[in-house]
N, C-alpha and C. Protein backbone atom coordinates (compact mmCIF):
# COMPACT_ATOMS: atom_id res chain seq x y z
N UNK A 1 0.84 -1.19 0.00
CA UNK A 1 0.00 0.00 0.00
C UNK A 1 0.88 1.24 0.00
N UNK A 2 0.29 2.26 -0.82
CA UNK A 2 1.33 3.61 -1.22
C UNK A 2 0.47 4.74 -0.07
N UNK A 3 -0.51 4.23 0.30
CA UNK A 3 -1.14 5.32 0.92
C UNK A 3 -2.58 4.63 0.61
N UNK A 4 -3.82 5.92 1.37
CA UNK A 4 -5.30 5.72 1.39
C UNK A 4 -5.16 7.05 0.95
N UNK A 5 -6.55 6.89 -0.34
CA UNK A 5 -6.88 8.18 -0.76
C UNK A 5 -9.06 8.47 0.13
N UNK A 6 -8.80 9.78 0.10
CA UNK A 6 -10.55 9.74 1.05
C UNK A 6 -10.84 10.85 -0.34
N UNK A 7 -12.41 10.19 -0.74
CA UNK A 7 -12.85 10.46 -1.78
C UNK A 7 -14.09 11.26 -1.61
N UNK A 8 -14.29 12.79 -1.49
CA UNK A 8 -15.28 13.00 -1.38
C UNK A 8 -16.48 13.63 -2.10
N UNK A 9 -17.99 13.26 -2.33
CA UNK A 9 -18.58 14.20 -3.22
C UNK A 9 -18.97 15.32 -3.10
N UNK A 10 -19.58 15.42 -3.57
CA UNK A 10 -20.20 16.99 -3.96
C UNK A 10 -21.90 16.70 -3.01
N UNK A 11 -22.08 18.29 -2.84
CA UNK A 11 -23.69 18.21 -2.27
C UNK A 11 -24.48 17.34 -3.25
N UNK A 12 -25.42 16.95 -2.47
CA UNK A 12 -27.01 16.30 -3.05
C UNK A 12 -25.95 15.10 -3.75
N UNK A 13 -25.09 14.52 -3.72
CA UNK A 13 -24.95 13.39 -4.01
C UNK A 13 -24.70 12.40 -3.78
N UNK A 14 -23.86 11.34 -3.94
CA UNK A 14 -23.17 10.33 -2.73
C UNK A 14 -21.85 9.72 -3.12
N UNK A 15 -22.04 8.55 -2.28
CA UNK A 15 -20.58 7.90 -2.51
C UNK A 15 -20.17 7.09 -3.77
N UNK A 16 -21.59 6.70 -4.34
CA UNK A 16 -21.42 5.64 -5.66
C UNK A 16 -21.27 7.02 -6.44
N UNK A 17 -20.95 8.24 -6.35
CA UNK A 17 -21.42 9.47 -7.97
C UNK A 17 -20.22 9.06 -8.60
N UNK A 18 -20.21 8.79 -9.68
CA UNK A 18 -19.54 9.08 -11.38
C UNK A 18 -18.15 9.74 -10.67
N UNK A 19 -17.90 10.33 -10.76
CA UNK A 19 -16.57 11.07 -10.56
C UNK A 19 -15.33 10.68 -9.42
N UNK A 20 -16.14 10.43 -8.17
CA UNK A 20 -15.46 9.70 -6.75
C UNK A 20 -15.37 8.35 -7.13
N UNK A 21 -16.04 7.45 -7.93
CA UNK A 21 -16.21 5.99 -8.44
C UNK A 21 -14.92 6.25 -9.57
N UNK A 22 -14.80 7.05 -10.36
CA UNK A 22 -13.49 7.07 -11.55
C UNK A 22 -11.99 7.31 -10.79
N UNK A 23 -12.00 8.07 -9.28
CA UNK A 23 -11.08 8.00 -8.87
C UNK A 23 -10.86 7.20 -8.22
N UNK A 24 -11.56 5.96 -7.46
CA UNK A 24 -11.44 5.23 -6.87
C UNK A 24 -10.73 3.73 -8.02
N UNK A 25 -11.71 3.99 -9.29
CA UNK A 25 -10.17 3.02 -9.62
C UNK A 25 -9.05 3.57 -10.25
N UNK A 26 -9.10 4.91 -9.93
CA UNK A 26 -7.33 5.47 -10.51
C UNK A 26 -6.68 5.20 -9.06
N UNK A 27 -6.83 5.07 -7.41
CA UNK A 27 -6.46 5.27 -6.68
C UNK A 27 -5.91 3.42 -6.86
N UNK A 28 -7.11 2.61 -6.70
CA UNK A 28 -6.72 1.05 -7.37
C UNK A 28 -5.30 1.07 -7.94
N UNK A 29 -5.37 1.58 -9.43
CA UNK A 29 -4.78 1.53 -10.30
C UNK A 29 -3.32 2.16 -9.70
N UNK A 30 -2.82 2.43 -8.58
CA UNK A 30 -1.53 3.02 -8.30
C UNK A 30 -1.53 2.17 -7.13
N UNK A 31 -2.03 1.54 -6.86
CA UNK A 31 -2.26 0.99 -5.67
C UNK A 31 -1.98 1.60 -3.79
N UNK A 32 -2.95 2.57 -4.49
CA UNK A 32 -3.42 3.23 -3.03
C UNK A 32 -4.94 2.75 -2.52
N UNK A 33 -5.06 2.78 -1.40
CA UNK A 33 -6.43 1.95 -0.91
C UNK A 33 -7.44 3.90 -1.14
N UNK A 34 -8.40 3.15 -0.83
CA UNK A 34 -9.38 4.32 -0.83
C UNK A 34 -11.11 3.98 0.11
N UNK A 35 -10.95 5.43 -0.22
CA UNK A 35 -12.59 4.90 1.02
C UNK A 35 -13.40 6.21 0.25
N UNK A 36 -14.92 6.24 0.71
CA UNK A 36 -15.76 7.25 -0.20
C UNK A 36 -17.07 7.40 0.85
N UNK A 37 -16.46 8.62 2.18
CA UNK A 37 -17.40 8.83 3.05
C UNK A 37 -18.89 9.31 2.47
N UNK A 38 -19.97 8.53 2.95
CA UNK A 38 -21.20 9.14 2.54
C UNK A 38 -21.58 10.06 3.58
N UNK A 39 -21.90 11.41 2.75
CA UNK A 39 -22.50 12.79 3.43
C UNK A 39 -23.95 13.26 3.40
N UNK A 40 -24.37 11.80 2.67
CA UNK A 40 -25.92 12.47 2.17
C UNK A 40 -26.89 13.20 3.62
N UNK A 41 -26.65 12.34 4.81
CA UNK A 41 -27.67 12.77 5.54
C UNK A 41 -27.21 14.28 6.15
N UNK A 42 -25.70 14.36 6.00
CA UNK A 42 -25.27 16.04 6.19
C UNK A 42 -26.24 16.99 5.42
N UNK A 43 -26.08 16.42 4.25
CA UNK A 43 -26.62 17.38 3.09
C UNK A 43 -28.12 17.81 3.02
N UNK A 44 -28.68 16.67 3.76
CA UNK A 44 -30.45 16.50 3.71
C UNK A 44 -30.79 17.49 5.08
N UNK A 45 -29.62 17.58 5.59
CA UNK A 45 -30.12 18.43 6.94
C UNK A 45 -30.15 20.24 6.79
N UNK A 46 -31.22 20.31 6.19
CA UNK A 46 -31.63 21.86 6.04
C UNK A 46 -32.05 22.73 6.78
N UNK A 47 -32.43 22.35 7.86
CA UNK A 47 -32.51 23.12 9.07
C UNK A 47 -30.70 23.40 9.60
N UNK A 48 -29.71 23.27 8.71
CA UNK A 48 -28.65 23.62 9.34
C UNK A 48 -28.28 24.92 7.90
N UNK A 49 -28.76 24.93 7.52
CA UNK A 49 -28.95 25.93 6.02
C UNK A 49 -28.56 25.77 4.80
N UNK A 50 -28.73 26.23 3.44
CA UNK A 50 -29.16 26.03 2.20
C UNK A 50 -28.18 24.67 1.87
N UNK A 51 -26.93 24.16 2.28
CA UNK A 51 -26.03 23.15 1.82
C UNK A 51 -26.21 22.27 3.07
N UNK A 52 -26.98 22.45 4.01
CA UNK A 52 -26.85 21.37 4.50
C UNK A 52 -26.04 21.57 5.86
N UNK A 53 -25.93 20.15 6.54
CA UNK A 53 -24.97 20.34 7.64
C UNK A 53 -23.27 20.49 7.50
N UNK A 54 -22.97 21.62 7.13
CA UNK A 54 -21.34 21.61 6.68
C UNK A 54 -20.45 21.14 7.57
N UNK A 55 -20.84 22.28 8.84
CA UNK A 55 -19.66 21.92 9.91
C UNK A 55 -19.67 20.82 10.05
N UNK A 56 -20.48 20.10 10.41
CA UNK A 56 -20.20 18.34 10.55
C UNK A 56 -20.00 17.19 9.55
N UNK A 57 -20.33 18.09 8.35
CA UNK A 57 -19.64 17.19 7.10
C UNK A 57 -17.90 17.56 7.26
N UNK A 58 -17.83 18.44 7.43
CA UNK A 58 -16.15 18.61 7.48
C UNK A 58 -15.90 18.15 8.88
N UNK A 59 -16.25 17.82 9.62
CA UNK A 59 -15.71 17.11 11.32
C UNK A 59 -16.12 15.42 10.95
N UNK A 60 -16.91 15.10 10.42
CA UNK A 60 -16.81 13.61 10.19
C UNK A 60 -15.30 13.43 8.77
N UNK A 61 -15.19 14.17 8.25
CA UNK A 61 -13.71 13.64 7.21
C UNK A 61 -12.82 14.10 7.98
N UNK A 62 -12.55 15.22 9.21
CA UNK A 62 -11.62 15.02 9.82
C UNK A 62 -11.16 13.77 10.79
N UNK A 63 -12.42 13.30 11.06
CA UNK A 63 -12.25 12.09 11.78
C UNK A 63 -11.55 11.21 11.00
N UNK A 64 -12.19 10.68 9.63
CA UNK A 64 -11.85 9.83 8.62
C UNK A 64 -10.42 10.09 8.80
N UNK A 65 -9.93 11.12 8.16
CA UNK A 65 -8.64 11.52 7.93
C UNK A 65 -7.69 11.45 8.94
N UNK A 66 -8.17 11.44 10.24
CA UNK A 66 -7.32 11.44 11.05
C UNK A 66 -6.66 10.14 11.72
N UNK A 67 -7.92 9.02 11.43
CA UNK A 67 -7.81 7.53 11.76
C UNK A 67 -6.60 7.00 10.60
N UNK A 68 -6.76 7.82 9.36
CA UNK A 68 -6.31 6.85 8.28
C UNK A 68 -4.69 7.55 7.91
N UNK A 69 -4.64 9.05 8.63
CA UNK A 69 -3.35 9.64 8.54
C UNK A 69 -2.70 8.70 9.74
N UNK A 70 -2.67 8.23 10.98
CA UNK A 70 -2.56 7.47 11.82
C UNK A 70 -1.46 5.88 11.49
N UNK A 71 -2.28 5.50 10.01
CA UNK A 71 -1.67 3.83 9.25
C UNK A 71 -0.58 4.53 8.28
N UNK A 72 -0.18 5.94 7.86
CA UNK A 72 -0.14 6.23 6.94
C UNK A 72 -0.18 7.57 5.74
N UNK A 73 0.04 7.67 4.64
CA UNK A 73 0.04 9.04 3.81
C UNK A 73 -1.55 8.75 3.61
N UNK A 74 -1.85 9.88 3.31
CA UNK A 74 -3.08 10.35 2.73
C UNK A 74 -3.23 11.51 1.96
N UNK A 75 -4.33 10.96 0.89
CA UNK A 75 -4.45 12.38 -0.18
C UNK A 75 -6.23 12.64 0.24
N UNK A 76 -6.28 13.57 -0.06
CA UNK A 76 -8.45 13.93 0.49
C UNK A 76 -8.27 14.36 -1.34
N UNK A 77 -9.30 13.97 -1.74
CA UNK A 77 -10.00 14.25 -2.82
C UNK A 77 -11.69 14.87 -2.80
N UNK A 78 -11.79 15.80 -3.65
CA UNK A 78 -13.21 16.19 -3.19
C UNK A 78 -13.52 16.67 -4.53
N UNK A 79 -15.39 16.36 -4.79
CA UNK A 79 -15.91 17.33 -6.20
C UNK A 79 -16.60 18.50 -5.35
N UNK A 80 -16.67 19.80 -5.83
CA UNK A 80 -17.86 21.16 -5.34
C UNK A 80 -17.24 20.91 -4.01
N UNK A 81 -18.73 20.31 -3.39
CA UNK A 81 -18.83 20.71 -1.60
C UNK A 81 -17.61 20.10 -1.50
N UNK A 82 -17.64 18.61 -1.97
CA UNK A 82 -16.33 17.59 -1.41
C UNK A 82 -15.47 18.39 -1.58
N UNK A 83 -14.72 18.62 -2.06
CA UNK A 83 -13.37 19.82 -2.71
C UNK A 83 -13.09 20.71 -1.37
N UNK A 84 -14.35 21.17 -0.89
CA UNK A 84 -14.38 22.91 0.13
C UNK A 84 -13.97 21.72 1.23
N UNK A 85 -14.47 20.74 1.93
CA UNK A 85 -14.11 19.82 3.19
C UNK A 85 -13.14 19.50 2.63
N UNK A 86 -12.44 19.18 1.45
CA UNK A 86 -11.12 18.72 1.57
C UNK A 86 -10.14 19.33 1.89
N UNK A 87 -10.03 20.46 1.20
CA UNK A 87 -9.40 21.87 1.64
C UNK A 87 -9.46 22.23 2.91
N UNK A 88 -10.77 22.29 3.70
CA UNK A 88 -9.90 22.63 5.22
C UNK A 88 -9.92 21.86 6.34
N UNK A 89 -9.82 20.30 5.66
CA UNK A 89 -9.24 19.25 6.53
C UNK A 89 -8.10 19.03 6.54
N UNK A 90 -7.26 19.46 5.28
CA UNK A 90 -5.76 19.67 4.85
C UNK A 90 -5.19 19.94 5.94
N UNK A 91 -5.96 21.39 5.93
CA UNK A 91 -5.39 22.12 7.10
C UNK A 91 -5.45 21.54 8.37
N UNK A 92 -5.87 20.59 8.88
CA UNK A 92 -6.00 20.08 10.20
C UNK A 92 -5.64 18.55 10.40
N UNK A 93 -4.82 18.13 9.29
CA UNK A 93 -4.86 16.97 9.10
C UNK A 93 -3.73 16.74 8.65
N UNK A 94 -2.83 16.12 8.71
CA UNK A 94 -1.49 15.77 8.30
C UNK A 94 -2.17 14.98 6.59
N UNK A 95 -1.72 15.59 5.61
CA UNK A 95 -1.75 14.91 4.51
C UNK A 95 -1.35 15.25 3.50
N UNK A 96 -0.66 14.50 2.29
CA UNK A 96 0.44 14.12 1.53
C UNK A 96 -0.16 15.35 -0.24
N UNK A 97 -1.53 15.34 -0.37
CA UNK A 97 -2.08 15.74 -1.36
C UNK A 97 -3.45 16.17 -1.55
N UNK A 98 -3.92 16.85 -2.12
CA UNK A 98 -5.73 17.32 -2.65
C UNK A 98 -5.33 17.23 -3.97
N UNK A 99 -6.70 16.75 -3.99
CA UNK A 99 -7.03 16.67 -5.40
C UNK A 99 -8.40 17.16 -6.02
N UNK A 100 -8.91 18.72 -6.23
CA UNK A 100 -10.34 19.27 -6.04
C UNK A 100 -10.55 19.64 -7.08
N UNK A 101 -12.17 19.26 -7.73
CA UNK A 101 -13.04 18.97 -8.75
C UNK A 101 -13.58 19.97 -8.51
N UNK A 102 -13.85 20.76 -9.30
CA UNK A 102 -14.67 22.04 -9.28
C UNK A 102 -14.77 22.67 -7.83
N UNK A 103 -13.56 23.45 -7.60
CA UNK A 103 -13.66 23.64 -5.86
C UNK A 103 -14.50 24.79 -5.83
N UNK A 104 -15.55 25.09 -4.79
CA UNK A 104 -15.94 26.71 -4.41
C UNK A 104 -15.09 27.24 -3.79
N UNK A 105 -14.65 28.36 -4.30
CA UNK A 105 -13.29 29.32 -3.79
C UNK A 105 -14.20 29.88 -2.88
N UNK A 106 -15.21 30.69 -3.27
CA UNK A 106 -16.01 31.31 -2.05
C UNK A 106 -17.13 30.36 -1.83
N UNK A 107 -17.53 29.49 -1.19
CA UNK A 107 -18.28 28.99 -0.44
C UNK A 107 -19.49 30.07 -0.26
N UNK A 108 -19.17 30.98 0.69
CA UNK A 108 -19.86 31.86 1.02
C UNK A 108 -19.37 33.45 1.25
N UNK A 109 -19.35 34.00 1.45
CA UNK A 109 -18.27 35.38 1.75
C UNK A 109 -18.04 34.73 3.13
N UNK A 110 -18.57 34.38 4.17
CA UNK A 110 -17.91 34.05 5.45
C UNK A 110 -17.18 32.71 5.59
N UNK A 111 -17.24 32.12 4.53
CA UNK A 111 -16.46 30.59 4.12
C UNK A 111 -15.70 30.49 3.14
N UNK A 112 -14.47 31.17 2.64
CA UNK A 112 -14.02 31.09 1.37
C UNK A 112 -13.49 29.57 2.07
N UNK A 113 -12.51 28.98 0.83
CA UNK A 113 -12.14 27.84 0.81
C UNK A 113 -10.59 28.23 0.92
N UNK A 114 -10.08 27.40 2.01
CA UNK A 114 -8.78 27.26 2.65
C UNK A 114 -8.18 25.79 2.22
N UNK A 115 -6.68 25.82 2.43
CA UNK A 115 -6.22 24.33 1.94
C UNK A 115 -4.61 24.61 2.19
N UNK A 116 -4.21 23.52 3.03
CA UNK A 116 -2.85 23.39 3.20
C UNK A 116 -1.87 23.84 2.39
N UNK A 117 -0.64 24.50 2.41
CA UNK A 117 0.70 23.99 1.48
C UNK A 117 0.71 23.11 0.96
N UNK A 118 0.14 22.08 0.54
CA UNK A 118 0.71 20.88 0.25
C UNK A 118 0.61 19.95 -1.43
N UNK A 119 1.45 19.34 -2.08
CA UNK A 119 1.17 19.36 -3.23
C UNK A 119 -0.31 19.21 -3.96
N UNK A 120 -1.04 20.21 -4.70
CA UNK A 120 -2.46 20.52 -5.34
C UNK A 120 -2.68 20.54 -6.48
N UNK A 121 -3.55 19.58 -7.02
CA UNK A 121 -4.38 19.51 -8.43
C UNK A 121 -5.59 19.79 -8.69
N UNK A 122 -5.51 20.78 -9.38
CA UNK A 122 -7.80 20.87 -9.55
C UNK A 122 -7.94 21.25 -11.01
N UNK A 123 -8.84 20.67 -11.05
CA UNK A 123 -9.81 20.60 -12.06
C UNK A 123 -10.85 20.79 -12.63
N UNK A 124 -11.25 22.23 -13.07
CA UNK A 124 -11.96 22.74 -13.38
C UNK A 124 -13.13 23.12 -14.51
N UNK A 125 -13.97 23.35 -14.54
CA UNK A 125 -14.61 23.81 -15.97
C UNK A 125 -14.60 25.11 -16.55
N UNK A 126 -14.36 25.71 -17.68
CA UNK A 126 -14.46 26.96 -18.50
C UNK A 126 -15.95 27.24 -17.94
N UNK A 127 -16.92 26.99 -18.25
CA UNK A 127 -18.16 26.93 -18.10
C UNK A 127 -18.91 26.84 -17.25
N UNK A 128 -18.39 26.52 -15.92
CA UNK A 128 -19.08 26.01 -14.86
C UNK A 128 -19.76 27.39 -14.54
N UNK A 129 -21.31 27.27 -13.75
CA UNK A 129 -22.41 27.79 -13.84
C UNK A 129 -22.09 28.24 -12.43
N UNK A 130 -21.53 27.44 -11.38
CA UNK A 130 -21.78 28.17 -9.90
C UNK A 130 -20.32 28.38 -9.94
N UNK A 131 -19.25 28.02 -10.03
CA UNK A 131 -18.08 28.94 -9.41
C UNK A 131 -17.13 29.33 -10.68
N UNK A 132 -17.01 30.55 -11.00
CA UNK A 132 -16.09 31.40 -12.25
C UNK A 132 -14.95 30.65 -11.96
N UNK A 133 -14.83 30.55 -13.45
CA UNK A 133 -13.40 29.66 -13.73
C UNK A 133 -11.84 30.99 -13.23
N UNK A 134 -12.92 31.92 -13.71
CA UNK A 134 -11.67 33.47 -12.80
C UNK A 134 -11.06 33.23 -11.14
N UNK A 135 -11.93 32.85 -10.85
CA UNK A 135 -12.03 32.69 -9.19
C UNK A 135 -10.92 31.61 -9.07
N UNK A 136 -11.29 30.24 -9.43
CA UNK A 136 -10.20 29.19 -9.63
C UNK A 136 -9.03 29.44 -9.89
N UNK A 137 -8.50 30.47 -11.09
CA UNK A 137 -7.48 30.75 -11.60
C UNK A 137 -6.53 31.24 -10.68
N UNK A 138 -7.32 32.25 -9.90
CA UNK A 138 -6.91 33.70 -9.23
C UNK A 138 -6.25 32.75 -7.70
N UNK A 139 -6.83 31.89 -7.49
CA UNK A 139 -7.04 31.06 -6.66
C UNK A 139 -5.53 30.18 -6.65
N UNK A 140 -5.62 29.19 -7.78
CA UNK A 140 -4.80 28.33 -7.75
C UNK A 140 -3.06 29.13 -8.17
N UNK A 141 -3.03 29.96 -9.07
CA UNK A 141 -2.35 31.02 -8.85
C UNK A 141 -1.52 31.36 -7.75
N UNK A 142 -2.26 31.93 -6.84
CA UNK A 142 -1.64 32.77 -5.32
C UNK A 142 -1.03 31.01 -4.77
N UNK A 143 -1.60 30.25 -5.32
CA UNK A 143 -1.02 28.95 -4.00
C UNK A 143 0.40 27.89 -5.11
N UNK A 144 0.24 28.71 -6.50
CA UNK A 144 1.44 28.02 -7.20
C UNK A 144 0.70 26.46 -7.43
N UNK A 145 -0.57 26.20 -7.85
CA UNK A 145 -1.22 25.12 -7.83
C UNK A 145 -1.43 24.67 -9.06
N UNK A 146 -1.11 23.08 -9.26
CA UNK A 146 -1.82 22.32 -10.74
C UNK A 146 -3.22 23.12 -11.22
N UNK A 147 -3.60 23.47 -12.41
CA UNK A 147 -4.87 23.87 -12.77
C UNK A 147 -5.27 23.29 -14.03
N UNK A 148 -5.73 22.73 -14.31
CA UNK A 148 -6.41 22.26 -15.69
C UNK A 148 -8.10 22.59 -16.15
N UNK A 149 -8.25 23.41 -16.86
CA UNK A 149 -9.57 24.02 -17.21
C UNK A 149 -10.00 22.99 -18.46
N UNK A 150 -11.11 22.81 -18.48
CA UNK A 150 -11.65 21.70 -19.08
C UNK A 150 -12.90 22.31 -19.96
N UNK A 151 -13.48 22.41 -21.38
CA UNK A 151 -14.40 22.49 -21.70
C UNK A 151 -15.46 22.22 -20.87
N UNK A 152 -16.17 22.45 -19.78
CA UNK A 152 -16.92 22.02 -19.19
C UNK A 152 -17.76 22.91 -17.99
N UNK A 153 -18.95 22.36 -17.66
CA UNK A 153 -20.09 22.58 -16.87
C UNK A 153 -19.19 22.40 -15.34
N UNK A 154 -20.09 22.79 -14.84
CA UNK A 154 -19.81 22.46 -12.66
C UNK A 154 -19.67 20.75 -12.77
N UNK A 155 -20.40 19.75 -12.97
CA UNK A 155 -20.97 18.96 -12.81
C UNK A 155 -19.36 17.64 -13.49
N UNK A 156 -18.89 18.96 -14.40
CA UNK A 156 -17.56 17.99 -15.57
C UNK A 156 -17.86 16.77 -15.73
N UNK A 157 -18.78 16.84 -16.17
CA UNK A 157 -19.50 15.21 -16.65
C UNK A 157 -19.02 14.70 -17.90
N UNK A 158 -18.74 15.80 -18.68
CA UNK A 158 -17.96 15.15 -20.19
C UNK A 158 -16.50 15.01 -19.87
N UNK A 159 -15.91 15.21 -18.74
CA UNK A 159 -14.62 15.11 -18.62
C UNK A 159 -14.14 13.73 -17.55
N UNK A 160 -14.87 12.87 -17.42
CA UNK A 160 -15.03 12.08 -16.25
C UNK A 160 -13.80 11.02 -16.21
N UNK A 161 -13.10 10.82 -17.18
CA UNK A 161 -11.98 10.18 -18.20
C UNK A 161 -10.96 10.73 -17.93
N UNK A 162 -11.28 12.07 -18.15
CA UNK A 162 -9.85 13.22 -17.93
C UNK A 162 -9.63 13.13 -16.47
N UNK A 163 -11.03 13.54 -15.41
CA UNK A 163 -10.58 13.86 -14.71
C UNK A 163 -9.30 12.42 -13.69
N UNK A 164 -10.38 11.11 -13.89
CA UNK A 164 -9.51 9.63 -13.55
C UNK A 164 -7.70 9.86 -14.21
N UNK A 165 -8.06 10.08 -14.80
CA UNK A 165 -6.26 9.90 -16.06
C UNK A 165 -5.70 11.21 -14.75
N UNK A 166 -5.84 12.09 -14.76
CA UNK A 166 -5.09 13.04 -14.10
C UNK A 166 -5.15 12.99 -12.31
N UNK A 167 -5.99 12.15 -11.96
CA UNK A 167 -6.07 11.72 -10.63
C UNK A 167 -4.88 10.96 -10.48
N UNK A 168 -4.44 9.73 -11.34
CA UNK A 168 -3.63 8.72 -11.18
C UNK A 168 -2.43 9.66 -11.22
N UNK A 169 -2.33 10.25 -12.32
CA UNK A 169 -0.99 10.65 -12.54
C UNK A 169 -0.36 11.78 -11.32
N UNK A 170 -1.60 12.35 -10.94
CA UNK A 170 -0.81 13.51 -9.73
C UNK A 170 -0.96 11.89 -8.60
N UNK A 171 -1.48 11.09 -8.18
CA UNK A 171 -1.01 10.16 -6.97
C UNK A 171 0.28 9.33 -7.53
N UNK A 172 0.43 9.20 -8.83
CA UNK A 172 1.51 8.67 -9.11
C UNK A 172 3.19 9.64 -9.06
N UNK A 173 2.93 11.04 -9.05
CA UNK A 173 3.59 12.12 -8.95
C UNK A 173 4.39 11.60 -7.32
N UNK A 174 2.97 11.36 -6.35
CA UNK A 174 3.68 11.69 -5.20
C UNK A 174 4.75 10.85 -4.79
């Protein structure tokens, strides 16, 4: 084992979505173990407001992360929401890499998105509908970060190929 990668999605979705399932066999495929916390009932909890229960979606992957930094390296992977908890579990978490799918740079004005020093790949869309590909740029930029802009929507559903191929190769980097 090279490490455990923690795979996380995006709001309103889960652990089987398209994108966390393509990295899970690029993580295979280098032979890093992997795991793919489900957040749905975070997300369903709207009495904690419009996304759901955040703070405790990001305190249950710190847990994750902290059991599995414990055996070992770890990379947090995240799409959208997943991406924003990966980023500031970094920060609280001893770990080796991120790897973020359409990240929200601003979350909220009182939540921008934070993320360790530590080696970073994201992957973005030209097109994406909720977070400006400007924002990303401006973003990955100031932190000296991998950026790859992709013909694509928030959702990078036509890129689902690309995004696996470039998962492997930045865990194969490390």
């Amino acid at each position: 084992m090279k490490g455990h990668c923690i795979l996380s999605h995006g709001f309103e979705s889960g652990p089987d979505a398209t994108k966390v399932t393509a990295l899970a066999l690029a993580a295979e495929a280098c032979g890093w173990t992997h795991e793919r916390p489900d957040y749905t009932h975070f997300d369903a909890d709207r009495d904690k407001g419009p996304l759901g229960d955040v703070p405790n979606r990001l305190a249950h992957l710190i847990q994750i992360a902290t059991r599995a930094a414990e055996k070992g390296p770890v990379v947090l992977a995240g799409s959208s929401l997943g991406a924003w908890v990966s980023g500031h579990a970094s920060v609280q978490v001893p770990v080796v890499g991120l790897y973020l799918m359409a990240p929200p740079i601003h979350l909220s004005t009182d939540h921008p998105i934070i993320a360790a020093d530590i080696p970073t790949a994201i992957i973005h869309g030209w097109h994406d509908e909720l977070i400006p590909a400007a924002d990303v740029i401006e973003w990955a930029r100031a932190r000296n970060d991998a950026l790859l802009l992709v013909n694509d929507s928030h959702r990078l559903s036509d890129h689902v190929t690309t995004t696996r191929i470039q998962f492997q190769h930045f865990l194969e980097q490390l």
